[in-house]
PDB file of N, CA and C in Angstrom:
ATOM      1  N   UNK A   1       4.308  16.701   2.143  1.00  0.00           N
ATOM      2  CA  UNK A   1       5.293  15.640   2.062  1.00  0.00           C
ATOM      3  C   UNK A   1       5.429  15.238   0.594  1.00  0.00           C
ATOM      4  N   UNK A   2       6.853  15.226   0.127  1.00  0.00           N
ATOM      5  CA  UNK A   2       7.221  14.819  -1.720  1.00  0.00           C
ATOM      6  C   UNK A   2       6.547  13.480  -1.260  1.00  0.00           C
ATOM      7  N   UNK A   3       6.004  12.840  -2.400  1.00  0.00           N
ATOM      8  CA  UNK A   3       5.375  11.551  -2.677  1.00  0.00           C
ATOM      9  C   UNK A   3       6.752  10.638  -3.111  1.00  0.00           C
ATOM     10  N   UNK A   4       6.574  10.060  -2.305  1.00  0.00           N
ATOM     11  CA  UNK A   4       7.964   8.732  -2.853  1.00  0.00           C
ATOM     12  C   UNK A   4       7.585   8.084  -4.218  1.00  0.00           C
ATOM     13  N   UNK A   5       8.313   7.797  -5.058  1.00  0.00           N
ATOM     14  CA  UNK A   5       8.082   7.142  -6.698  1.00  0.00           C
ATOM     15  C   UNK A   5       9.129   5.969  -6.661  1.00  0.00           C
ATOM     16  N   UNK A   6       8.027   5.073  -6.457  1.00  0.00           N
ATOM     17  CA  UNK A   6       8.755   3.677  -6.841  1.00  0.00           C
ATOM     18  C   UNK A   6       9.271   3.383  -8.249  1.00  0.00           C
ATOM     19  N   UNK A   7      10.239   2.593  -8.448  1.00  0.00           N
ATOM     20  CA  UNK A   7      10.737   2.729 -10.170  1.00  0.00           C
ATOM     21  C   UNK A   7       9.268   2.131 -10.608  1.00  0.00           C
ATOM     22  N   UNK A   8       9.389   2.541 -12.101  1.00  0.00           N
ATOM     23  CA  UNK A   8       8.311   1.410 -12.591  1.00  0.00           C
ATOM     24  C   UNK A   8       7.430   0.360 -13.454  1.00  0.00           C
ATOM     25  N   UNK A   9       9.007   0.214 -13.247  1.00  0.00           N
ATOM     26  CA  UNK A   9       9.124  -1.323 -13.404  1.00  0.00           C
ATOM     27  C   UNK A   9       9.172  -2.271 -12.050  1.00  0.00           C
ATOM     28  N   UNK A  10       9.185  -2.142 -10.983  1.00  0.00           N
ATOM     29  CA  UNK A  10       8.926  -2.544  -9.672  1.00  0.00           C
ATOM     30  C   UNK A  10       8.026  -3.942  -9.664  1.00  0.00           C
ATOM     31  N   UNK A  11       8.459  -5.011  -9.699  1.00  0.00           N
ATOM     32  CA  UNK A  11       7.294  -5.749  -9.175  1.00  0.00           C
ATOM     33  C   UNK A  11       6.332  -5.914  -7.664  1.00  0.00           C
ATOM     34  N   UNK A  12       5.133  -6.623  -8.025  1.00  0.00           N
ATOM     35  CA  UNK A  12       4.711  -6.121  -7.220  1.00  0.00           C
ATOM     36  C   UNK A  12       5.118  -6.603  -5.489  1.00  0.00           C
ATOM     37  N   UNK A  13       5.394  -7.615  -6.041  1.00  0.00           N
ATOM     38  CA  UNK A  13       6.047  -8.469  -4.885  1.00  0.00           C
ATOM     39  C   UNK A  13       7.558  -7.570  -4.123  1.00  0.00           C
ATOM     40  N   UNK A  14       8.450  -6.896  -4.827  1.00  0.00           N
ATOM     41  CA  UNK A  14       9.319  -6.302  -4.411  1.00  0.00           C
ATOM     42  C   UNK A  14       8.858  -5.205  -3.631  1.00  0.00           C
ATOM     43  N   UNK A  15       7.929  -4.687  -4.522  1.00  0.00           N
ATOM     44  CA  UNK A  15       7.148  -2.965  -3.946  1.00  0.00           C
ATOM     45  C   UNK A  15       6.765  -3.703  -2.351  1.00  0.00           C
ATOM     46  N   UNK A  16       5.835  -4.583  -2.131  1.00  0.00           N
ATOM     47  CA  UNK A  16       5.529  -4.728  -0.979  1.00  0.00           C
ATOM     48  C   UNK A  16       6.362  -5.150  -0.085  1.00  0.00           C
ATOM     49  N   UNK A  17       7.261  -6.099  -0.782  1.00  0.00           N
ATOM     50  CA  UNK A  17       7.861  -6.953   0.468  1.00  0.00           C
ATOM     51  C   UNK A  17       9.362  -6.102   0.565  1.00  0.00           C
ATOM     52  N   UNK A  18       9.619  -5.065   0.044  1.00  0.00           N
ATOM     53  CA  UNK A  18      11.173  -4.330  -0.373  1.00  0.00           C
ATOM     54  C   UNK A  18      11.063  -2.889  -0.035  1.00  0.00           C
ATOM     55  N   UNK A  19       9.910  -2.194  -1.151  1.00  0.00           N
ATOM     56  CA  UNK A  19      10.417  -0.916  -1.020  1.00  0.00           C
ATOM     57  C   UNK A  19       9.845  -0.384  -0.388  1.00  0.00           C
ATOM     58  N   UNK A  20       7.874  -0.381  -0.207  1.00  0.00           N
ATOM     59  CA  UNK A  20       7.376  -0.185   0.906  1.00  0.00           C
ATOM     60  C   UNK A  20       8.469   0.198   1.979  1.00  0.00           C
ATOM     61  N   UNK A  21       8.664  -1.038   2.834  1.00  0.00           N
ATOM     62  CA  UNK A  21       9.313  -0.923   4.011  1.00  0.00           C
ATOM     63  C   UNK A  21      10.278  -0.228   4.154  1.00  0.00           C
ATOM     64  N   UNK A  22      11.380   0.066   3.213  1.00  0.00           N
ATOM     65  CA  UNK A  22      12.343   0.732   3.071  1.00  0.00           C
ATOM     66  C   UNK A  22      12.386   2.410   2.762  1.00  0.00           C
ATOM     67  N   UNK A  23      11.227   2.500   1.877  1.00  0.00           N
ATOM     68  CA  UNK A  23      11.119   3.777   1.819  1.00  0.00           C
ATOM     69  C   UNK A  23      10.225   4.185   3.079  1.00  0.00           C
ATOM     70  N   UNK A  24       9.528   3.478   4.175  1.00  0.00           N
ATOM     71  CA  UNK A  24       9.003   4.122   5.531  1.00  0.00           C
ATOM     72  C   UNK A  24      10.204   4.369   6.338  1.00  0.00           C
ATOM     73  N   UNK A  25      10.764   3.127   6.600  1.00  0.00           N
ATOM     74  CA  UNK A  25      12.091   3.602   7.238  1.00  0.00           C
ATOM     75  C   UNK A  25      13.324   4.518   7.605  1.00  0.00           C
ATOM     76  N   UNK A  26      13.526   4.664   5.690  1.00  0.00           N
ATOM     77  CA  UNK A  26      14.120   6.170   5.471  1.00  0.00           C
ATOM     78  C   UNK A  26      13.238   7.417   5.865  1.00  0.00           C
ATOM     79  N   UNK A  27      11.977   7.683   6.093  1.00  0.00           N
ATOM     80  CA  UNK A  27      11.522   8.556   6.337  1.00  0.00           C
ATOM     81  C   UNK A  27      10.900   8.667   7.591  1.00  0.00           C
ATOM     82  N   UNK A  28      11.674   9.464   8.407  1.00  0.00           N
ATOM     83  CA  UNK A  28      10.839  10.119  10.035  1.00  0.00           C
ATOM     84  C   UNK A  28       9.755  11.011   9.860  1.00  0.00           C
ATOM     85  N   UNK A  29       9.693  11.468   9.214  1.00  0.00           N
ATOM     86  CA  UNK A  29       8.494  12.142   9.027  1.00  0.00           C
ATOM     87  C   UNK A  29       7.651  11.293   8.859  1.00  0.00           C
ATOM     88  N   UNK A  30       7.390  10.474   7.927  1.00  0.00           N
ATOM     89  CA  UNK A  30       6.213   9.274   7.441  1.00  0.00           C
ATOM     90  C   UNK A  30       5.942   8.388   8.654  1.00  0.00           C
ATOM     91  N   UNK A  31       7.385   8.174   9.701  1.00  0.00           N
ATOM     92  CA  UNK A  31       7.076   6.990  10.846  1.00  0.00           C
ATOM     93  C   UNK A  31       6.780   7.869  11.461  1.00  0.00           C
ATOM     94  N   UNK A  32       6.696   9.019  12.248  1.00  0.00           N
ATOM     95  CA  UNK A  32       6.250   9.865  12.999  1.00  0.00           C
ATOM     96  C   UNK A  32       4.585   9.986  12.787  1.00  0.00           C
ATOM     97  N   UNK A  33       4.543  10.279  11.419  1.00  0.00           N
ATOM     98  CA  UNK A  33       3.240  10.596  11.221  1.00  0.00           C
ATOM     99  C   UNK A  33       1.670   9.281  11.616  1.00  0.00           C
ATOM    100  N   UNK A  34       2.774   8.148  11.095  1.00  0.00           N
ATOM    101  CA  UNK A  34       1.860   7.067  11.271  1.00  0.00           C
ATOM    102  C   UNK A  34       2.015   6.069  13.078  1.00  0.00           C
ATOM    103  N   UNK A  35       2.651   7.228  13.980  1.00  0.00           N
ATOM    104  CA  UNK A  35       2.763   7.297  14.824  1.00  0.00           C
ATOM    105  C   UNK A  35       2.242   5.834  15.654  1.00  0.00           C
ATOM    106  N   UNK A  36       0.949   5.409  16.494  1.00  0.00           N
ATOM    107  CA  UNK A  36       0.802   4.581  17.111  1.00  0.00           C
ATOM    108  C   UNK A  36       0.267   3.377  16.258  1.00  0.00           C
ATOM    109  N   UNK A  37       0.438   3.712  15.190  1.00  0.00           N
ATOM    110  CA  UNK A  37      -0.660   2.786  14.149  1.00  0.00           C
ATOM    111  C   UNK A  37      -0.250   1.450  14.478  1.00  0.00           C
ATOM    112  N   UNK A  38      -1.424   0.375  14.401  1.00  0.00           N
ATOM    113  CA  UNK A  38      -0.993  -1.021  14.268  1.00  0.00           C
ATOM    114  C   UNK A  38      -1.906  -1.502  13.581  1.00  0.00           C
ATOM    115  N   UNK A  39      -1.546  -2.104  12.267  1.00  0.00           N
ATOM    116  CA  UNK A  39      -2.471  -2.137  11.712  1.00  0.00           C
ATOM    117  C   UNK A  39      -1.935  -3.456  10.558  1.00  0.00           C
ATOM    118  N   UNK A  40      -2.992  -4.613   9.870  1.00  0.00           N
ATOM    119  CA  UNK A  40      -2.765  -5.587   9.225  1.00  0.00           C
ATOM    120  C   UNK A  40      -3.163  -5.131   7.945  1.00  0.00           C
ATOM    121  N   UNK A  41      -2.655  -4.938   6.755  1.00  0.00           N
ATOM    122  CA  UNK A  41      -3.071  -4.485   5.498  1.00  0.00           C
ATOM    123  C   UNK A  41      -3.342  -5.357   4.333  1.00  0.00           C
ATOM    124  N   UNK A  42      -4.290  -5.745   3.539  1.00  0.00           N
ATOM    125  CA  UNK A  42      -3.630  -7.073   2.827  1.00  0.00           C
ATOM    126  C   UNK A  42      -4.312  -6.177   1.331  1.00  0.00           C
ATOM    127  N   UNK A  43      -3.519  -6.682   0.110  1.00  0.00           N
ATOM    128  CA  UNK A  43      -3.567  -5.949  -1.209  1.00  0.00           C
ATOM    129  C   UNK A  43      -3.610  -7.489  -2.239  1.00  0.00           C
ATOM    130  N   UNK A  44      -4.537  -7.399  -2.694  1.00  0.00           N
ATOM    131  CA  UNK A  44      -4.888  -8.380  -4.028  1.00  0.00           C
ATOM    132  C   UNK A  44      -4.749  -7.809  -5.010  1.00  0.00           C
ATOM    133  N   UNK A  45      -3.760  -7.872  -5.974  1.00  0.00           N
ATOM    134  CA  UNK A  45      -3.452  -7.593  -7.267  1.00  0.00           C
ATOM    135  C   UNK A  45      -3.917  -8.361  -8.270  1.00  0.00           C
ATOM    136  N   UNK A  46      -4.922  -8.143  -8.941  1.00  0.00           N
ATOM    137  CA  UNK A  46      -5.526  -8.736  -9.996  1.00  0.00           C
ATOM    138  C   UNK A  46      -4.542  -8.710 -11.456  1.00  0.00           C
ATOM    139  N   UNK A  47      -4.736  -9.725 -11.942  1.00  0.00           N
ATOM    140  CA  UNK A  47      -4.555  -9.876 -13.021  1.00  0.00           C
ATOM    141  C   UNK A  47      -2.875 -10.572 -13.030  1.00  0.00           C
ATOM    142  N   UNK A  48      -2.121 -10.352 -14.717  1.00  0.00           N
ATOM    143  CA  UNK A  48      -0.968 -11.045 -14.853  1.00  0.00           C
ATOM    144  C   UNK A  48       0.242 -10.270 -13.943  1.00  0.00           C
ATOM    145  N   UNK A  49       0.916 -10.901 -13.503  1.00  0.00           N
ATOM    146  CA  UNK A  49       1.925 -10.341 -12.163  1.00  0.00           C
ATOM    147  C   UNK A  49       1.234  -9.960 -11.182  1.00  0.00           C
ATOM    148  N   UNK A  50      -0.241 -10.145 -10.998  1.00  0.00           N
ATOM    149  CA  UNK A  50      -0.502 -10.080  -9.477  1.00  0.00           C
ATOM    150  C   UNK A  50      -0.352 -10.604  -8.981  1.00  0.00           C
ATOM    151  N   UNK A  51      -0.802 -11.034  -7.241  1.00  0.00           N
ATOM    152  CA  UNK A  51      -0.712 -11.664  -6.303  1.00  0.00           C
ATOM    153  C   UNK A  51      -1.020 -10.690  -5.115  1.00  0.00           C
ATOM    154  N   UNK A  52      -0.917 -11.514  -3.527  1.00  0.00           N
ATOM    155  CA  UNK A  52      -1.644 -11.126  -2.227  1.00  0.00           C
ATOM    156  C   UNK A  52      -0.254 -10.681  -1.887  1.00  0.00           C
ATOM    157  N   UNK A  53      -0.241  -9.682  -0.977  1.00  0.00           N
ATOM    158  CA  UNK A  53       1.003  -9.243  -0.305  1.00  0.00           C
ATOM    159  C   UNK A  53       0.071  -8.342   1.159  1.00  0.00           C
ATOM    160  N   UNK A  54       1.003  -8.658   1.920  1.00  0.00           N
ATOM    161  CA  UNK A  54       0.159  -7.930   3.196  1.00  0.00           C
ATOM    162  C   UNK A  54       1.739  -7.134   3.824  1.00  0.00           C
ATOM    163  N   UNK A  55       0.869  -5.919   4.674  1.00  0.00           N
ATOM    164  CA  UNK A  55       2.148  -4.888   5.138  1.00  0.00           C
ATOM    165  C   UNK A  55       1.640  -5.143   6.739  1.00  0.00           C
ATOM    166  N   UNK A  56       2.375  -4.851   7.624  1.00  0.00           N
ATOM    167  CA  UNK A  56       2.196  -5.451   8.787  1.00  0.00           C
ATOM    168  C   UNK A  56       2.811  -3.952   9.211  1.00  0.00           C
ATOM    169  N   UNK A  57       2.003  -2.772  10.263  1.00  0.00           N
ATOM    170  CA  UNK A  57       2.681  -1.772  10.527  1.00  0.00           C
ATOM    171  C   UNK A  57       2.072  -1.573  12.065  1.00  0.00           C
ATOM    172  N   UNK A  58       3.372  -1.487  12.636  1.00  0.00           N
ATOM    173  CA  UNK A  58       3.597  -1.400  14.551  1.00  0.00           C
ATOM    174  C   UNK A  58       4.391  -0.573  14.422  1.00  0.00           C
ATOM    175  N   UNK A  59       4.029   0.859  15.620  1.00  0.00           N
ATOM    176  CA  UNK A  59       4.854   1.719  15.626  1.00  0.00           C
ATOM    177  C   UNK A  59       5.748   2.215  14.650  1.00  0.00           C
ATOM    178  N   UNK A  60       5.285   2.983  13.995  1.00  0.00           N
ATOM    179  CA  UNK A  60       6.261   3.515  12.797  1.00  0.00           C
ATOM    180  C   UNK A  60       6.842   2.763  11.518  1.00  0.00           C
ATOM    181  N   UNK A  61       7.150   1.251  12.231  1.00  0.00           N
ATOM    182  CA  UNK A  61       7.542   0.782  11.638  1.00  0.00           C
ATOM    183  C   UNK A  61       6.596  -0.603  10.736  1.00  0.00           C
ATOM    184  N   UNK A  62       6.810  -1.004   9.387  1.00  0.00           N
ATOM    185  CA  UNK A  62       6.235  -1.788   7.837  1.00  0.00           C
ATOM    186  C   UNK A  62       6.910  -2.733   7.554  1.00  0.00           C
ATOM    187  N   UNK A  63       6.459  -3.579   8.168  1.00  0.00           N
ATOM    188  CA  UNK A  63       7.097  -4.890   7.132  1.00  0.00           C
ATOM    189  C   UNK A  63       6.036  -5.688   6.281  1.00  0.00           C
ATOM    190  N   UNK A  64       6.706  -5.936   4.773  1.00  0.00           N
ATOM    191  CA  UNK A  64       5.749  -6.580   4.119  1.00  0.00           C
ATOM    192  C   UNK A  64       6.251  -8.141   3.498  1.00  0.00           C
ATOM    193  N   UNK A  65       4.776  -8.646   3.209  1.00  0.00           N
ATOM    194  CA  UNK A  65       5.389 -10.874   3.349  1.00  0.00           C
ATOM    195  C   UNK A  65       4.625 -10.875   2.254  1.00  0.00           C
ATOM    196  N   UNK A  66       4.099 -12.032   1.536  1.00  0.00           N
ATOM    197  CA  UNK A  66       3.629 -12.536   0.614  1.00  0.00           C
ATOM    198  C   UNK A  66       2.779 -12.878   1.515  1.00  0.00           C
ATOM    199  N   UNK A  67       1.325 -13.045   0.517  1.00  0.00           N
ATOM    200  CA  UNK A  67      -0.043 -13.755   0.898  1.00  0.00           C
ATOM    201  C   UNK A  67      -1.149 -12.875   1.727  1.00  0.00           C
ATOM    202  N   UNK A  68      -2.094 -13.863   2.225  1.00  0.00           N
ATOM    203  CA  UNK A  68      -3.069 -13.503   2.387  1.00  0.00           C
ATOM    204  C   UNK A  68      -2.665 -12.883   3.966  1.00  0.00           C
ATOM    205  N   UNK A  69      -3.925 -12.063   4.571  1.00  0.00           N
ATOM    206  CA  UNK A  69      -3.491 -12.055   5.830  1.00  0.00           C
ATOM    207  C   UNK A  69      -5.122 -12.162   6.531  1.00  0.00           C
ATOM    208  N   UNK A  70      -5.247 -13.399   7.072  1.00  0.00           N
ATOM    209  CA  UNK A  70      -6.786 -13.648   7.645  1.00  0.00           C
ATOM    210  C   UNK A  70      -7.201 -12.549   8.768  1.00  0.00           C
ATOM    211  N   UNK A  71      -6.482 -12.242   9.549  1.00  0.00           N
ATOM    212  CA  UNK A  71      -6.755 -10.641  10.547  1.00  0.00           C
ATOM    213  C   UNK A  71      -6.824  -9.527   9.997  1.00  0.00           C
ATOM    214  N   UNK A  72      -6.622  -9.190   8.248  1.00  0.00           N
ATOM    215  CA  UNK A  72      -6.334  -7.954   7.754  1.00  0.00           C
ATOM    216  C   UNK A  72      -7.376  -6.883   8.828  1.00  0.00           C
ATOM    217  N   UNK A  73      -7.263  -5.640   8.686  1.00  0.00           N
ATOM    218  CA  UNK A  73      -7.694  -4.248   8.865  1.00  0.00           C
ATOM    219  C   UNK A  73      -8.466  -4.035   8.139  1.00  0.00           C
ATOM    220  N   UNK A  74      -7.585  -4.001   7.025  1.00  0.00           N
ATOM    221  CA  UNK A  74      -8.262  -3.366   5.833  1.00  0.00           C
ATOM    222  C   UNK A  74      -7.815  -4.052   4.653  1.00  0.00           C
ATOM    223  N   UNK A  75      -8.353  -4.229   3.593  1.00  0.00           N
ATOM    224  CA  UNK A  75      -8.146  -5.095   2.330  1.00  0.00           C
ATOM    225  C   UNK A  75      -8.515  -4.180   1.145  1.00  0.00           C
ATOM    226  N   UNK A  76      -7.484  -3.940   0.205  1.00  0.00           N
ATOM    227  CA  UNK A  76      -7.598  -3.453  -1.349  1.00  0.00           C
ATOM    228  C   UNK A  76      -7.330  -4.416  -1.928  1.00  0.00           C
ATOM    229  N   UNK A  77      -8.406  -3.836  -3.480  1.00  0.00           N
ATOM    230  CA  UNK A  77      -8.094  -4.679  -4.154  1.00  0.00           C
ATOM    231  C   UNK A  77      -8.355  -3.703  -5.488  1.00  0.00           C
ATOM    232  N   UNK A  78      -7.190  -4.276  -6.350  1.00  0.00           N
ATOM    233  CA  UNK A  78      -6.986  -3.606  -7.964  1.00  0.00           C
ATOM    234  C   UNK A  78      -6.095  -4.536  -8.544  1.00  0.00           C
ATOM    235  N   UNK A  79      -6.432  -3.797 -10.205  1.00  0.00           N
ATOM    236  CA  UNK A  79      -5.393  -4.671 -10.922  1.00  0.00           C
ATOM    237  C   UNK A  79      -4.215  -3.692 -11.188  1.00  0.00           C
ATOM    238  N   UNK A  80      -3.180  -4.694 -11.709  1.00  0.00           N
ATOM    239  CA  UNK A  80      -2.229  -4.386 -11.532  1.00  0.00           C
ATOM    240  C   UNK A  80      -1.970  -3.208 -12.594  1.00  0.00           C
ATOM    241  N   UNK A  81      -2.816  -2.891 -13.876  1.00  0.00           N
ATOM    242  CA  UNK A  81      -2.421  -1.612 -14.447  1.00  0.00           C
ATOM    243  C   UNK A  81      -2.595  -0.817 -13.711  1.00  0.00           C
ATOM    244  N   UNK A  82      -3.768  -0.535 -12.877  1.00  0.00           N
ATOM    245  CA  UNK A  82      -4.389   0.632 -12.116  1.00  0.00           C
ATOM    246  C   UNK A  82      -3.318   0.725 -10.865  1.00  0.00           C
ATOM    247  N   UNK A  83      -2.627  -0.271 -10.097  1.00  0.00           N
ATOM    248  CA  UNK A  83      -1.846  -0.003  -9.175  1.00  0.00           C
ATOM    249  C   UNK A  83      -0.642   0.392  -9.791  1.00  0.00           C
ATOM    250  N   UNK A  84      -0.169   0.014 -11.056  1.00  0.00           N
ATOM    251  CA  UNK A  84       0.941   1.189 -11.479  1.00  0.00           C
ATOM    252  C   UNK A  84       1.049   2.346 -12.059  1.00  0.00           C
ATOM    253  N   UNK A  85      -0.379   2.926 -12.594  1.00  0.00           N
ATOM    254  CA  UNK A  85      -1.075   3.873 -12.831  1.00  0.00           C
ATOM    255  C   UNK A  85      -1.227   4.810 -11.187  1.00  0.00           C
ATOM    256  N   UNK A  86      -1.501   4.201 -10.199  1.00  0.00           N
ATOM    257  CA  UNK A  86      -1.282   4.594  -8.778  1.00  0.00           C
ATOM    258  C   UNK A  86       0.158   5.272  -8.108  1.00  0.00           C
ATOM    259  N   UNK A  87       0.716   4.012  -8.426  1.00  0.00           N
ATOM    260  CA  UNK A  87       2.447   4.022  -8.304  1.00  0.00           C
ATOM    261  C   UNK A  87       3.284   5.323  -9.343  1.00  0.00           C
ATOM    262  N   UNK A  88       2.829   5.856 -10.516  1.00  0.00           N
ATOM    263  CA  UNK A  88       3.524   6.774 -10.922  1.00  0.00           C
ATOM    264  C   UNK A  88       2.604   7.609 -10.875  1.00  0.00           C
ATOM    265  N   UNK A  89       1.548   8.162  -9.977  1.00  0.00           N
ATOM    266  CA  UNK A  89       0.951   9.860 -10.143  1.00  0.00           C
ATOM    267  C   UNK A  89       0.076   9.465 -11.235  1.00  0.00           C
ATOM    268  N   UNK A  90      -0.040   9.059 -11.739  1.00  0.00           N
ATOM    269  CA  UNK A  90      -1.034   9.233 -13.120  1.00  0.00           C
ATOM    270  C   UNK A  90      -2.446   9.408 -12.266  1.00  0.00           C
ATOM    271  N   UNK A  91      -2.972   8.580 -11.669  1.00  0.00           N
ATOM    272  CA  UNK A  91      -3.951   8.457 -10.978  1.00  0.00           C
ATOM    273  C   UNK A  91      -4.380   8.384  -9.493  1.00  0.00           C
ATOM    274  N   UNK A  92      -4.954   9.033  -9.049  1.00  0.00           N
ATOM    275  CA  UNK A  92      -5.212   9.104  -7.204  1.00  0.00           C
ATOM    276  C   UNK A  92      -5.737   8.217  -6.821  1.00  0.00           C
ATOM    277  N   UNK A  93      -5.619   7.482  -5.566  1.00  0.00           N
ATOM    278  CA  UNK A  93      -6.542   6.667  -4.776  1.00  0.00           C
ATOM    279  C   UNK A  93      -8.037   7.046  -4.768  1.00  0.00           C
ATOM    280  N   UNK A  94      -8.353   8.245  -4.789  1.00  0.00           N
ATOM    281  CA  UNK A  94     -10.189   8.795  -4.876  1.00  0.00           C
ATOM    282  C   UNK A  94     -10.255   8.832  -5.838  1.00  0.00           C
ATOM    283  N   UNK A  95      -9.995   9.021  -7.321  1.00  0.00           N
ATOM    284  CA  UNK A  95     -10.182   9.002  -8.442  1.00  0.00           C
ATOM    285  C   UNK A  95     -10.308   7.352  -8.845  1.00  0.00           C
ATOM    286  N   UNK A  96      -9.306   6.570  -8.136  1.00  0.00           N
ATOM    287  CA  UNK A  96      -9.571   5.304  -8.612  1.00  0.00           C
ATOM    288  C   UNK A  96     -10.719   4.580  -8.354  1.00  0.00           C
ATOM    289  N   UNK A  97     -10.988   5.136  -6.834  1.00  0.00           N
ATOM    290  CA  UNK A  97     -12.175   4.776  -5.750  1.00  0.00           C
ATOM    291  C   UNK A  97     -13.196   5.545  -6.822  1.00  0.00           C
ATOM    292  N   UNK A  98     -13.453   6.685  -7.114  1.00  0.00           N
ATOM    293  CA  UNK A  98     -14.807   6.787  -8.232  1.00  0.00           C
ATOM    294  C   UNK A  98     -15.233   5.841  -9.400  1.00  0.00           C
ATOM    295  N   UNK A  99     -14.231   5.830 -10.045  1.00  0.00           N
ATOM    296  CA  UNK A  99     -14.086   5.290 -11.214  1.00  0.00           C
ATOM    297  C   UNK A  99     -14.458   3.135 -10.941  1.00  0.00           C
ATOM    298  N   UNK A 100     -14.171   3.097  -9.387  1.00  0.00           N
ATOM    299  CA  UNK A 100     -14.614   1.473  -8.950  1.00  0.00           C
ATOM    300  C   UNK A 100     -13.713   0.570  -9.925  1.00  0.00           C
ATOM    301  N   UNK A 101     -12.271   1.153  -9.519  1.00  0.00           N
ATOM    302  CA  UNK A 101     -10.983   0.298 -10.226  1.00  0.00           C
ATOM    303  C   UNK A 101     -10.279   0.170  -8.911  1.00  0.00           C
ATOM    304  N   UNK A 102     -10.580   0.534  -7.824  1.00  0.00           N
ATOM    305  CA  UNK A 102      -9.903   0.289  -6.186  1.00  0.00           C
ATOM    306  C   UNK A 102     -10.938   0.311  -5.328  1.00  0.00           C
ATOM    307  N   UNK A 103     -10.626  -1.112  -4.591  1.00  0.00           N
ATOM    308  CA  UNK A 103     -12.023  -1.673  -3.644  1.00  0.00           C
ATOM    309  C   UNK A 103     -10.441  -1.804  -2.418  1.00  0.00           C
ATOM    310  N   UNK A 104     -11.931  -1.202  -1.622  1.00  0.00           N
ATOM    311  CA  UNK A 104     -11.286  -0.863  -0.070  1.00  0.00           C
ATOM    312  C   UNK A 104     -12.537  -1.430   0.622  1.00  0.00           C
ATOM    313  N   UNK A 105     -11.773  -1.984   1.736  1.00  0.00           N
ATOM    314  CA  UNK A 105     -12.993  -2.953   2.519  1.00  0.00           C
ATOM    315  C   UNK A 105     -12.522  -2.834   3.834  1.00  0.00           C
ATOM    316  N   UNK A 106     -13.014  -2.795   5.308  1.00  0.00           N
ATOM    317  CA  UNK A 106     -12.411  -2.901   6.487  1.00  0.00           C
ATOM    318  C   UNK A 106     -12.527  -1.671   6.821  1.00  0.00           C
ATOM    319  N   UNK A 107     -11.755  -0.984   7.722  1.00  0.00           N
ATOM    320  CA  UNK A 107     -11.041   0.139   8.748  1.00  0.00           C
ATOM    321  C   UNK A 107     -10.836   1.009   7.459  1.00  0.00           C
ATOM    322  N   UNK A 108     -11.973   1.693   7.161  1.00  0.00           N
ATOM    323  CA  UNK A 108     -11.621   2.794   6.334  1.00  0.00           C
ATOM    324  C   UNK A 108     -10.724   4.460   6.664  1.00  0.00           C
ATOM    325  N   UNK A 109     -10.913   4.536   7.900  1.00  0.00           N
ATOM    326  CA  UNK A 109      -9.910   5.278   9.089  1.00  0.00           C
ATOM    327  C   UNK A 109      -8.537   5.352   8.199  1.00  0.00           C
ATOM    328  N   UNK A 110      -8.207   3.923   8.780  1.00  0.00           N
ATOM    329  CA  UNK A 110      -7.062   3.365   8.108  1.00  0.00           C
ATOM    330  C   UNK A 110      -6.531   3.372   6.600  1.00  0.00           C
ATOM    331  N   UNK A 111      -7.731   3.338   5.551  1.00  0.00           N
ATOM    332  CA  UNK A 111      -7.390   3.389   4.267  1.00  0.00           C
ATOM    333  C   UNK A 111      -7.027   4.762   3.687  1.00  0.00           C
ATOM    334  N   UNK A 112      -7.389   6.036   5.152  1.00  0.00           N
ATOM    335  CA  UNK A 112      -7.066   7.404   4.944  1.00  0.00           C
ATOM    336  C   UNK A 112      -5.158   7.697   5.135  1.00  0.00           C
ATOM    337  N   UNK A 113      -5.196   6.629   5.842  1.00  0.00           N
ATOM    338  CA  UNK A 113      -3.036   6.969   5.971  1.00  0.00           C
ATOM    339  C   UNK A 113      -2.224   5.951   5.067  1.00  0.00           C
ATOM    340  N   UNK A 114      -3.406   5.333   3.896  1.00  0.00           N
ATOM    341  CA  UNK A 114      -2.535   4.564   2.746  1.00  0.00           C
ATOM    342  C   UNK A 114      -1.317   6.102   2.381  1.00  0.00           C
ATOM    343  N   UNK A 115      -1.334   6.393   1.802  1.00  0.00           N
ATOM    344  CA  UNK A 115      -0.741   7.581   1.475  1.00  0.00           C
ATOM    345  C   UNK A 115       0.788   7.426   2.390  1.00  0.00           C
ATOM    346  N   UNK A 116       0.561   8.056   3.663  1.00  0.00           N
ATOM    347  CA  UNK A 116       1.994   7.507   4.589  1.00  0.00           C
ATOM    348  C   UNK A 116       2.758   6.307   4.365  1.00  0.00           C
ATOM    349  N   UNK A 117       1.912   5.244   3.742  1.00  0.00           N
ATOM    350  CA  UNK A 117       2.715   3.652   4.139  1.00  0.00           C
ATOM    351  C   UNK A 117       3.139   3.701   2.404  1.00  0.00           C
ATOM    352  N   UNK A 118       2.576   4.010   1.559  1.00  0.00           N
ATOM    353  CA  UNK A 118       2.902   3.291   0.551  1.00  0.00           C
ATOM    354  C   UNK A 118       3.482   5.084  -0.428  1.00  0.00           C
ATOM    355  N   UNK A 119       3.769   5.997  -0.158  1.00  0.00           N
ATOM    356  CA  UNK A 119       4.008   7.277  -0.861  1.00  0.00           C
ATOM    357  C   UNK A 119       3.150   8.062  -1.157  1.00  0.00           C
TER     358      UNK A 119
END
């Protein structure tokens, strides 16, 4: 599957609450794949222009809100160079996870189909 590329300049608030959802939508393959999932996601962005954004995904379908989400699944957390370092290919989710610049906590299952929800 081509990796979706958010612009990037993207804030982060748009990425979650905008393109996320939009770029799952456009893609049947990606909602197919993430098939029965239901799952509460919540992402802490450290540093200047961060903030909490949570993705909410039922059946195929992602919607994302501002803030915290007290039921999360699963919870990441990075700063915001490293999540746009993420966002354009420069750097992998396991490479970030070595390096202990991306903290994953919860339903690690789940932190295996980041990839589907977010490109």
């Amino acid at each position: 599957m081509k990796r979706a590329d958010p612009p990037p300049d993207i804030s982060p608030r748009d990425f979650f609450t905008h393109w996320v959802p939009e770029a799952v939508a456009r893609d049947e393959v990606r909602r197919h794949k993430l098939g029965s999932t239901d799952a509460l996601i919540e992402f802490t962005l450290e540093g200047p222009a961060g903030g909490v954004y949570s993705l909410r995904i039922v059946e195929g379908e992602v919607r994302g809100f501002d803030g915290a989400s007290r039921d999360a699944n699963l919870r990441v957390r990075v700063d915001v160079s490293t999540w746009r370092r993420l966002n354009a290919g420069i750097v992998t989710a396991p490479e970030a996870l070595l390096k202990r610049e991306l903290h994953v906590s919860g339903d690690l299952l789940l932190a295996l189909k980041l990839h589907l929800i977010l490109g």
